[in-house]
Protein backbone atom coordinates (compact mmCIF):
# COMPACT_ATOMS: atom_id res chain seq x y z
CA UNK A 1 124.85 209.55 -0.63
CA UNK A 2 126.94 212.76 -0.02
CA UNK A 3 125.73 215.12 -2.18
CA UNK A 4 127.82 217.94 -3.90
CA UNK A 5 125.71 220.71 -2.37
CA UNK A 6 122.50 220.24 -0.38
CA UNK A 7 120.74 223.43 -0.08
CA UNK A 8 118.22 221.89 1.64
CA UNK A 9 120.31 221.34 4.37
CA UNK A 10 122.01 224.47 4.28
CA UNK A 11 118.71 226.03 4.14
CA UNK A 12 117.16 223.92 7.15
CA UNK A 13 119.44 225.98 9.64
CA UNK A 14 117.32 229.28 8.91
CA UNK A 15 114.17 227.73 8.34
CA UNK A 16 112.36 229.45 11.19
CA UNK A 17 113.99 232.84 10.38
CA UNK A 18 113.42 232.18 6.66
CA UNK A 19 109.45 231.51 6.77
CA UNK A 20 108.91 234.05 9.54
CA UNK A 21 110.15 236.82 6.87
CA UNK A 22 108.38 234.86 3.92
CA UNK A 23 105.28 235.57 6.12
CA UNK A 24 106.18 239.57 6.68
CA UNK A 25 106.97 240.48 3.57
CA UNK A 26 103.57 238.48 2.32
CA UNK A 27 101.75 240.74 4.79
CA UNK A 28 103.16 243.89 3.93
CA UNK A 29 101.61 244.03 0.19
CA UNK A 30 105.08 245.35 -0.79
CA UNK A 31 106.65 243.12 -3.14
CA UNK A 32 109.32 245.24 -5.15
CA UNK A 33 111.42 248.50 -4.38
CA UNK A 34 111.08 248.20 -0.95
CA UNK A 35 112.54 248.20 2.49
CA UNK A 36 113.43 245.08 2.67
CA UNK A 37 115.67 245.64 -0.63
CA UNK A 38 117.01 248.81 1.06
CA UNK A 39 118.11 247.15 4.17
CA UNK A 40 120.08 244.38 2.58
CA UNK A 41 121.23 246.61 0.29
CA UNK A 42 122.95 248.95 3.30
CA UNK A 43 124.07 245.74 4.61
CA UNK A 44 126.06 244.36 2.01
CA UNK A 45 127.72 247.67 1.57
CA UNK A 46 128.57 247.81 5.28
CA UNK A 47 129.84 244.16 4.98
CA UNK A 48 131.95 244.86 1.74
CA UNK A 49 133.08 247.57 2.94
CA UNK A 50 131.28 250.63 -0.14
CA UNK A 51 129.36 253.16 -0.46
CA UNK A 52 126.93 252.02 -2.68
CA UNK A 53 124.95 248.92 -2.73
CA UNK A 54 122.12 248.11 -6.14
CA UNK A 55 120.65 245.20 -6.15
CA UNK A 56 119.54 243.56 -9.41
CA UNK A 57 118.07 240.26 -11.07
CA UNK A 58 121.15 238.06 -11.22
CA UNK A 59 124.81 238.21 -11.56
CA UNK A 60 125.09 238.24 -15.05
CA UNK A 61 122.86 241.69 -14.74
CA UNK A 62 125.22 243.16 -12.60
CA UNK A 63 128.08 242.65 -15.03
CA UNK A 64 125.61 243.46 -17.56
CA UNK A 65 125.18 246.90 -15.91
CA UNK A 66 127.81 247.86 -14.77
CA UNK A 67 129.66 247.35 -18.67
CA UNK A 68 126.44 249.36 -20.24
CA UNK A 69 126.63 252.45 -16.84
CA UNK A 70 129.97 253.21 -18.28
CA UNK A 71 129.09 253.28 -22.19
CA UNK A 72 126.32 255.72 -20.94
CA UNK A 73 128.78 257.45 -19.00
CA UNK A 74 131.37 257.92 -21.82
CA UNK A 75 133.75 255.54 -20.76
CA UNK A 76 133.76 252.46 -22.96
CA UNK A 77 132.26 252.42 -26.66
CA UNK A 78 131.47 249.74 -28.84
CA UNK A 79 134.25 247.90 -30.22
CA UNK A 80 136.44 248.64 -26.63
CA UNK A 81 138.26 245.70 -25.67
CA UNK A 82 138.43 244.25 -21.74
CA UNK A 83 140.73 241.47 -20.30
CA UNK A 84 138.95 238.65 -19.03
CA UNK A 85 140.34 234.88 -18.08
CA UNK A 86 139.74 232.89 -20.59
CA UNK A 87 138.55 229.99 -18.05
CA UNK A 88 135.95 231.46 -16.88
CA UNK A 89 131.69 230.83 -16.67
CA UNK A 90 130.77 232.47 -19.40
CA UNK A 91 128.35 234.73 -17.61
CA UNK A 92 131.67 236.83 -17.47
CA UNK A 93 131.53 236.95 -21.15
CA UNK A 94 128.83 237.55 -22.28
CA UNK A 95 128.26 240.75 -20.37
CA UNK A 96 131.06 242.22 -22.30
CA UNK A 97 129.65 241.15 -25.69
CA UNK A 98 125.69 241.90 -24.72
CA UNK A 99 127.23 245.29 -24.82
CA UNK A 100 128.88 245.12 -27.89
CA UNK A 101 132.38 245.42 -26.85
CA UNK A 102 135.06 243.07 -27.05
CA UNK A 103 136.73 240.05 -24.55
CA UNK A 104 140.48 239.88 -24.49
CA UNK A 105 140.98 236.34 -23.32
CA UNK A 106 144.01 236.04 -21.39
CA UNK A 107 145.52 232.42 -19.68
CA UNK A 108 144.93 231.98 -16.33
CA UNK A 109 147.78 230.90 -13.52
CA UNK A 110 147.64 227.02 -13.85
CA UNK A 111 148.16 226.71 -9.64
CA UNK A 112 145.18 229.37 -8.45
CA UNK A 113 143.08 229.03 -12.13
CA UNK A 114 143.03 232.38 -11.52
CA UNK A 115 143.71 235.49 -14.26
CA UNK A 116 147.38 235.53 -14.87
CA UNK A 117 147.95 239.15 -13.53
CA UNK A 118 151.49 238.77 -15.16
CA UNK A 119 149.96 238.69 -18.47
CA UNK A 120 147.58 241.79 -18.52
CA UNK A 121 150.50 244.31 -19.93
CA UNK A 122 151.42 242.72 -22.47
CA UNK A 123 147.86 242.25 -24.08
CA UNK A 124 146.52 245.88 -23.69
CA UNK A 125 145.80 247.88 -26.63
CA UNK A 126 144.67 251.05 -27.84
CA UNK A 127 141.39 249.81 -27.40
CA UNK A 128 141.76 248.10 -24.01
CA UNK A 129 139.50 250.18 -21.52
CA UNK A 130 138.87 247.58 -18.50
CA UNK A 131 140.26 244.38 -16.31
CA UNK A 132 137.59 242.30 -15.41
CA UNK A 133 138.86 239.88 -12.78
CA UNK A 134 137.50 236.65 -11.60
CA UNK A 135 137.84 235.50 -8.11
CA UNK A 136 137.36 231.91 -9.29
CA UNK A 137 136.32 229.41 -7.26
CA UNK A 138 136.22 231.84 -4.12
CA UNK A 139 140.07 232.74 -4.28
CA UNK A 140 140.82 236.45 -4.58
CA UNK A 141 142.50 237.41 -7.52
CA UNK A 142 144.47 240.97 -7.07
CA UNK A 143 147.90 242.71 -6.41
CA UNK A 144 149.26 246.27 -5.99
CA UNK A 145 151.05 245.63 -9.36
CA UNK A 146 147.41 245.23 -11.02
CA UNK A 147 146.72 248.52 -9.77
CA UNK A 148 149.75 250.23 -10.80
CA UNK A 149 148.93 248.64 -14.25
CA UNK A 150 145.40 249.94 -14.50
CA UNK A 151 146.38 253.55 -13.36
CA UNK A 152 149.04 253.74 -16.11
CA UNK A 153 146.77 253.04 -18.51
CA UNK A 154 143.57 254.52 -17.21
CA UNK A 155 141.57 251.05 -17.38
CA UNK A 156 138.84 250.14 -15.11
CA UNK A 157 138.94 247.30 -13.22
CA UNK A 158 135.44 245.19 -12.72
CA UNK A 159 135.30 242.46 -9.96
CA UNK A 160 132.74 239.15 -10.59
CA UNK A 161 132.90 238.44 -7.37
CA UNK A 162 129.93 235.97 -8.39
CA UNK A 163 132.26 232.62 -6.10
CA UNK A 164 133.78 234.93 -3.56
CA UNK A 165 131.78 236.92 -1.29
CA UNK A 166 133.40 237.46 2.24
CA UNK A 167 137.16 236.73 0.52
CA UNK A 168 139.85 239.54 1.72
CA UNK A 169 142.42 240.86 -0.36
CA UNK A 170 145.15 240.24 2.35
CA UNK A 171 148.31 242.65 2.20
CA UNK A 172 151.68 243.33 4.56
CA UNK A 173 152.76 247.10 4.54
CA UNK A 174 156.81 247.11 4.72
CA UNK A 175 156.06 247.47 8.82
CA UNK A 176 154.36 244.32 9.06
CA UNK A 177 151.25 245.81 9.46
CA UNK A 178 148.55 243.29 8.03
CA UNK A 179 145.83 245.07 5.74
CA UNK A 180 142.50 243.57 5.04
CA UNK A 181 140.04 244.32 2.06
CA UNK A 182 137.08 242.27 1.17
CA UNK A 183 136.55 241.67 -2.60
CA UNK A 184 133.75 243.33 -4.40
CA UNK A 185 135.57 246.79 -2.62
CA UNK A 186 138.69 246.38 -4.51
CA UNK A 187 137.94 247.70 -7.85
CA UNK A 188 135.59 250.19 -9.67
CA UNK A 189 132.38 248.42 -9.23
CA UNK A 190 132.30 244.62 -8.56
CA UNK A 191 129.04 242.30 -10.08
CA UNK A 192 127.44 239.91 -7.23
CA UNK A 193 125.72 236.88 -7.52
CA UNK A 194 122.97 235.20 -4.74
CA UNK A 195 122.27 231.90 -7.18
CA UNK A 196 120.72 229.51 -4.31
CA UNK A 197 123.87 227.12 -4.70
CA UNK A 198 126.54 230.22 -3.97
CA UNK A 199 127.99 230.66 -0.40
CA UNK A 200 125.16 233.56 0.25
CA UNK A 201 122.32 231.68 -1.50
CA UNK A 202 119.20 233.48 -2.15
CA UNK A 203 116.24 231.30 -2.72
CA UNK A 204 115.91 231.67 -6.20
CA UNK A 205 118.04 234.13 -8.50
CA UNK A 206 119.20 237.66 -7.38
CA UNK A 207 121.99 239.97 -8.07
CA UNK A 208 124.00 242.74 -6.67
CA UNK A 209 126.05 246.02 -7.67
CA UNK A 210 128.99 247.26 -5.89
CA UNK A 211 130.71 250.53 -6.03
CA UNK A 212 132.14 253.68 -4.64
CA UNK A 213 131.60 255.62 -7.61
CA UNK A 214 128.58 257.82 -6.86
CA UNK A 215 127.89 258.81 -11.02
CA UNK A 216 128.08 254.94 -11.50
CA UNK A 217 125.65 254.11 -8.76
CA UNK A 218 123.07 256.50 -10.00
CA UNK A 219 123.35 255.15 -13.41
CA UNK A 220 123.29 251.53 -12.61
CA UNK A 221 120.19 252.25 -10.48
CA UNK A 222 118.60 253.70 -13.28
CA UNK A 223 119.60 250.51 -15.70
CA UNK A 224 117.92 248.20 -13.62
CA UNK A 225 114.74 249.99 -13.21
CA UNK A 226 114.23 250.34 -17.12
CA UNK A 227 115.95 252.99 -17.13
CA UNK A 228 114.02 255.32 -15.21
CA UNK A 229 115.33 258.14 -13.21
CA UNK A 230 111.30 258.78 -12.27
CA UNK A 231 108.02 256.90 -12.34
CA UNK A 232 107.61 256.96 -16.50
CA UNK A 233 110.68 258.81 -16.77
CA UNK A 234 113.33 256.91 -18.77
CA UNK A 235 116.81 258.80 -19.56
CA UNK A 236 118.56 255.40 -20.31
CA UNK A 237 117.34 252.06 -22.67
CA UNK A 238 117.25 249.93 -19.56
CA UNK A 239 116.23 246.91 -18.34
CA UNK A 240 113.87 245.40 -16.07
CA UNK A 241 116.24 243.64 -13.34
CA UNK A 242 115.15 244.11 -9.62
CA UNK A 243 115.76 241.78 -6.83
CA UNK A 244 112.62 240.98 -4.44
CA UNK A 245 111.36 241.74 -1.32
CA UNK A 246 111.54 238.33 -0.73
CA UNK A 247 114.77 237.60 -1.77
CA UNK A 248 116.52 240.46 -0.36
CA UNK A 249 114.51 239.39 3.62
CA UNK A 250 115.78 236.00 2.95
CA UNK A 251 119.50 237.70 1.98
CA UNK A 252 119.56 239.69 5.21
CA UNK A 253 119.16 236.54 7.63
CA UNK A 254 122.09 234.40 5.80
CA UNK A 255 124.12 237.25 5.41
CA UNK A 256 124.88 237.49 9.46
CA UNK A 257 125.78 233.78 9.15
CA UNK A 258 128.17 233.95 6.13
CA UNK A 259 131.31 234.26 7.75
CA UNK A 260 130.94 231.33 9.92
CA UNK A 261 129.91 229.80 6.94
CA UNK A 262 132.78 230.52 4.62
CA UNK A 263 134.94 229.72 7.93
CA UNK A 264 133.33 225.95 8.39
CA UNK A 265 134.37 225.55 4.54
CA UNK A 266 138.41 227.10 4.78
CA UNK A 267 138.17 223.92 7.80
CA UNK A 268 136.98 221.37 5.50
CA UNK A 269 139.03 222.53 2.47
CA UNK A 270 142.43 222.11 4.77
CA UNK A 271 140.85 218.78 5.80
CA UNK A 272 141.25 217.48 2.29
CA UNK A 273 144.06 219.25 1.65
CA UNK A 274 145.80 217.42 4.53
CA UNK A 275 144.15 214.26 4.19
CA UNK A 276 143.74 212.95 0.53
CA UNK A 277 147.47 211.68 -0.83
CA UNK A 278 146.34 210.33 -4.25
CA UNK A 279 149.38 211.65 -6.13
CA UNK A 280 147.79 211.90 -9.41
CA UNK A 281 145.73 214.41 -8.02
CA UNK A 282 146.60 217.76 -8.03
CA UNK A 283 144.94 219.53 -4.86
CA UNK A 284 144.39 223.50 -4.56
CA UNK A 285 147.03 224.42 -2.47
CA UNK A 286 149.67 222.60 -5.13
CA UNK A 287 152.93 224.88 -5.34
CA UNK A 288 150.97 227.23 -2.46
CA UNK A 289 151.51 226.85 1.00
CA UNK A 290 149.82 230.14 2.07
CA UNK A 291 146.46 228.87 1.98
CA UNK A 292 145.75 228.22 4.80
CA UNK A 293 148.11 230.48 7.08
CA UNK A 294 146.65 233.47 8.72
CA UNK A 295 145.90 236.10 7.38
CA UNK A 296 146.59 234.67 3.75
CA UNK A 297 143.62 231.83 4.89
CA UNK A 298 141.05 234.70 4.42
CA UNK A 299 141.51 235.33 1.21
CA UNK A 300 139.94 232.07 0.02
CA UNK A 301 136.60 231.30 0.29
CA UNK A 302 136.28 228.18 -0.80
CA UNK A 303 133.18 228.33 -2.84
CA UNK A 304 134.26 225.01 -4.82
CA UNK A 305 136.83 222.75 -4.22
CA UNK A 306 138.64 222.03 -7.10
CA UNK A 307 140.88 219.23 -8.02
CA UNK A 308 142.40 218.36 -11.52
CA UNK A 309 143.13 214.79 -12.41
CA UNK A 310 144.24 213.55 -16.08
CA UNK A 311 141.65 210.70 -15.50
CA UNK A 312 139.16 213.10 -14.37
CA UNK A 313 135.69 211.04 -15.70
CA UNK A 314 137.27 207.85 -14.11
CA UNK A 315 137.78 209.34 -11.16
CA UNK A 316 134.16 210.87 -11.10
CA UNK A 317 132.31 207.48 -12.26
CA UNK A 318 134.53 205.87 -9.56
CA UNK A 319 133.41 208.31 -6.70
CA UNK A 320 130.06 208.36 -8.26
CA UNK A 321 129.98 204.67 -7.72
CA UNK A 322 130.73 204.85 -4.15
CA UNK A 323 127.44 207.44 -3.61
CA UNK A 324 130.00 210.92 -3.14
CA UNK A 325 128.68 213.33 -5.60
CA UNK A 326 131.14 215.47 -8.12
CA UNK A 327 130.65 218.16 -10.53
CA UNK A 328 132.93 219.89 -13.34
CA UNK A 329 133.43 223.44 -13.30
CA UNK A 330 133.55 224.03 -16.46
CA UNK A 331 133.60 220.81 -18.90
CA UNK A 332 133.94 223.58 -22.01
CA UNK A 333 136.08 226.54 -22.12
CA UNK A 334 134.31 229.54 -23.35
CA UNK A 335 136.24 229.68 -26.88
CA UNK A 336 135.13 226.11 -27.64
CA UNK A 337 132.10 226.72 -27.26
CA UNK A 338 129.10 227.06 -30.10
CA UNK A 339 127.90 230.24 -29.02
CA UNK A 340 131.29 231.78 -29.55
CA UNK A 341 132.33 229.60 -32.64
CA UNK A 342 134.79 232.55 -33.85
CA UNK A 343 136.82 231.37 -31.53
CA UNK A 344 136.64 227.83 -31.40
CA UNK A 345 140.24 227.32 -33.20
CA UNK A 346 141.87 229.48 -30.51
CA UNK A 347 144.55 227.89 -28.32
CA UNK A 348 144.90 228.48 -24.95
CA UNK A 349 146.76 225.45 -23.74
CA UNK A 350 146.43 226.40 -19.87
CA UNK A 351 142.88 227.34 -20.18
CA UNK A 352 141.88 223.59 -22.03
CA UNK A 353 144.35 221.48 -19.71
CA UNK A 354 142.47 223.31 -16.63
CA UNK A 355 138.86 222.20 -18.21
CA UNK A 356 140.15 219.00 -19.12
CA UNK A 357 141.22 217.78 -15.89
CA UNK A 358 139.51 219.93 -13.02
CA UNK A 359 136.55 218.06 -10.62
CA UNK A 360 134.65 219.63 -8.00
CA UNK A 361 134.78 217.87 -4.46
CA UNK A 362 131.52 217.93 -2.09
CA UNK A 363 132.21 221.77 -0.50
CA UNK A 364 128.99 222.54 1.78
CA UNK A 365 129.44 224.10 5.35
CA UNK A 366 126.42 221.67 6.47
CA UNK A 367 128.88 218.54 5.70
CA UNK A 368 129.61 215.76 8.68
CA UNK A 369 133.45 214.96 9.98
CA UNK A 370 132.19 211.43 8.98
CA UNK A 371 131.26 212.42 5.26
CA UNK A 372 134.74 214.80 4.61
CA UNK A 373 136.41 211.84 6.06
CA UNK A 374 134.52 209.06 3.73
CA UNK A 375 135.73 211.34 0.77
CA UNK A 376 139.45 211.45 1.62
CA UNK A 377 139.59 207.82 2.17
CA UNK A 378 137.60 206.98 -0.75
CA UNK A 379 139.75 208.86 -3.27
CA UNK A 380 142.94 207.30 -1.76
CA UNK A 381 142.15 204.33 -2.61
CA UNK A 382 141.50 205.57 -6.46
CA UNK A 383 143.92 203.58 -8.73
């Protein structure tokens, strides 16, 4: 069987290093708030490339935080609108309505299923106060011209960077020179996520805040500790969303490994990119040649590997048949589903032909040349 994702595998690598911090953290009574957490916390923001680093329960916390630090700060009020793709999890969503404001759904580009940047002006409103993009899948979604756009208007821009830690922003200056800028530094604040199957998997759930705004920091610190500027003092309605000691020990040992990591899986997407020629499938570098030429290759981290086909459970049963494991990321586009019913007669064409038809390929950095090669010539000989 290849599997989609075998964290057990991925986790096997580390397993010394992983149980030899399991057993200091055990010893050192401390279990929350502690060094461990500060640590990975200063090395993610040396690794992103920010000033500030919080760490939280999850990445649907971050967002969660980050939205309700800049309500408390003045910044957005209920009823404030913010542009989100419309194809994405719906973690991204329901931050923005926990808080009572509103999601401006906007189509994504059909050939990176990323947020249509060219859309954004045209849907902003008096009530439009933030961008939140969505480096799907692990590709970095940005441009100067979103910048420009958000400046005019005085929006903030909000990163889930949930798929795509360690993707660049990559950039040519008119004299050639080649800029680099990892995602979760490119906006205001950027929400991470450690879920064990990401690309920097914690061993259970954890989250992380990113910013340069010092106000924000404080304020999102605060949030995530109930509130609490002070041992039983509370200046904000918070919650109670920390990371571990644990967590953040086993975070600092993968962390020095992630870029060879995210490198191992650019290699393996290119393999398939090169090497399946099914041409009812449509591959991720369809109508995009730049994926995989430096420096544009960095700017991808190929947290899924995502293929659309208009037989799409056919093709699953199929591979499912021949013991290669698929997924679908996402079966259900946000406005069809139950918990947002209000907008279940919505069309978005782009958005539904994208859930429709996309399938998720085995994408693991622990995968054998035999296994990437058993899943090219398997789906070639799809009919």
């Amino acid at each position: 069987m290849i599997h989609f994702l075998s964290l057990k595998d991925i986790n096997a690598q580390y397993a010394e290093e992983l149980k030899q911090a399991a057993a200091e953290v055990i010893d050192s009574g401390w279990y929350l708030l502690g060094d461990r957490v500060k640590q990975f916390e200063q090395q993610l923001a040396d690794y992103v490339g920010v000033k500030h680093v919080i760490t939280c329960a999850n990445g649907l916390d971050a967002l969660r935080i980050i939205i309700k630090a800049y309500k408390e700060l003045g910044f957005f009020t209920e009823g404030d609108e913010i542009i989100v793709p419309a194809n994405t999890f719906i973690a991204s969503i329901l931050a923005i309505t926990d808080n009572n404001l509103k999601p401006k759904l906007i189509e994504p580009d059909i050939n990176t299923y990323n947020l249509n940047l060219d859309l954004i002006e045209e849907n902003i409103s008096p009530k439009t106060k933030a961008v939140m993009v969505v480096h799907l899948y692990g590709q970095t979604c940005w441009s100067e011209k979103l910048v420009h756009i958000a400046n005019r208007y005085g929006l903030k821009i909000i990163e889930d960077n949930a798929q795509a830690l360690g993707a660049y922003y990559v950039r040519k200056t008119e004299t050639g020179e080649i800029l680099l800028r990892r995602t979760g530094s490119l906006g205001d604040a950027a929400g991470f996520s450690f879920y064990p199957g990401k690309n920097l998997g914690a061993l259970g759930d954890a989250g992380a805040i990113a910013t340069n705004d010092d106000q924000l920091a404080k304020v999102c610190r605060f949030l995530g500790n109930y509130g609490s500027s002070a041992k039983y003092v509370n200046d904000y309605q918070g919650y109670n969303s920390r990371m571990d000691e644990l967590q953040a020990a086993f975070l600092s040992i993968k962390l020095k490994y992630l870029d060879k990591e995210n490198q191992r899986r650019r290699e393996i997407a290119q393999y398939y990119c090169e090497n399946i020629r099914l041409q009812s499938l449509v591959l991720p570098n369809h109508e995009n040649t730049t994926l995989f030429e430096y420096p544009y290759s960095f700017s991808h981290v190929w947290h899924l590997f995502v293929v659309r086909h208009p037989n799409r459970l056919q093709l699953q049963q199929y591979l499912s048949e021949r013991e290669i494991q698929t997924l679908i990321h996402y079966p259900i586009p946000p406005h069809k589903q139950k918990a947002y019913k209000e907008w279940n007669l919505l069309s978005l064409p782009v958005t539904e032909k994208i859930h429709n038809e996309v399938l998720s390929l085995p994408m693991s950095s622990v995968m054998s040349e035999e296994e990437i090669q058993k899943v090219c010539k398997t789906i070639n000989r799809f009919t």
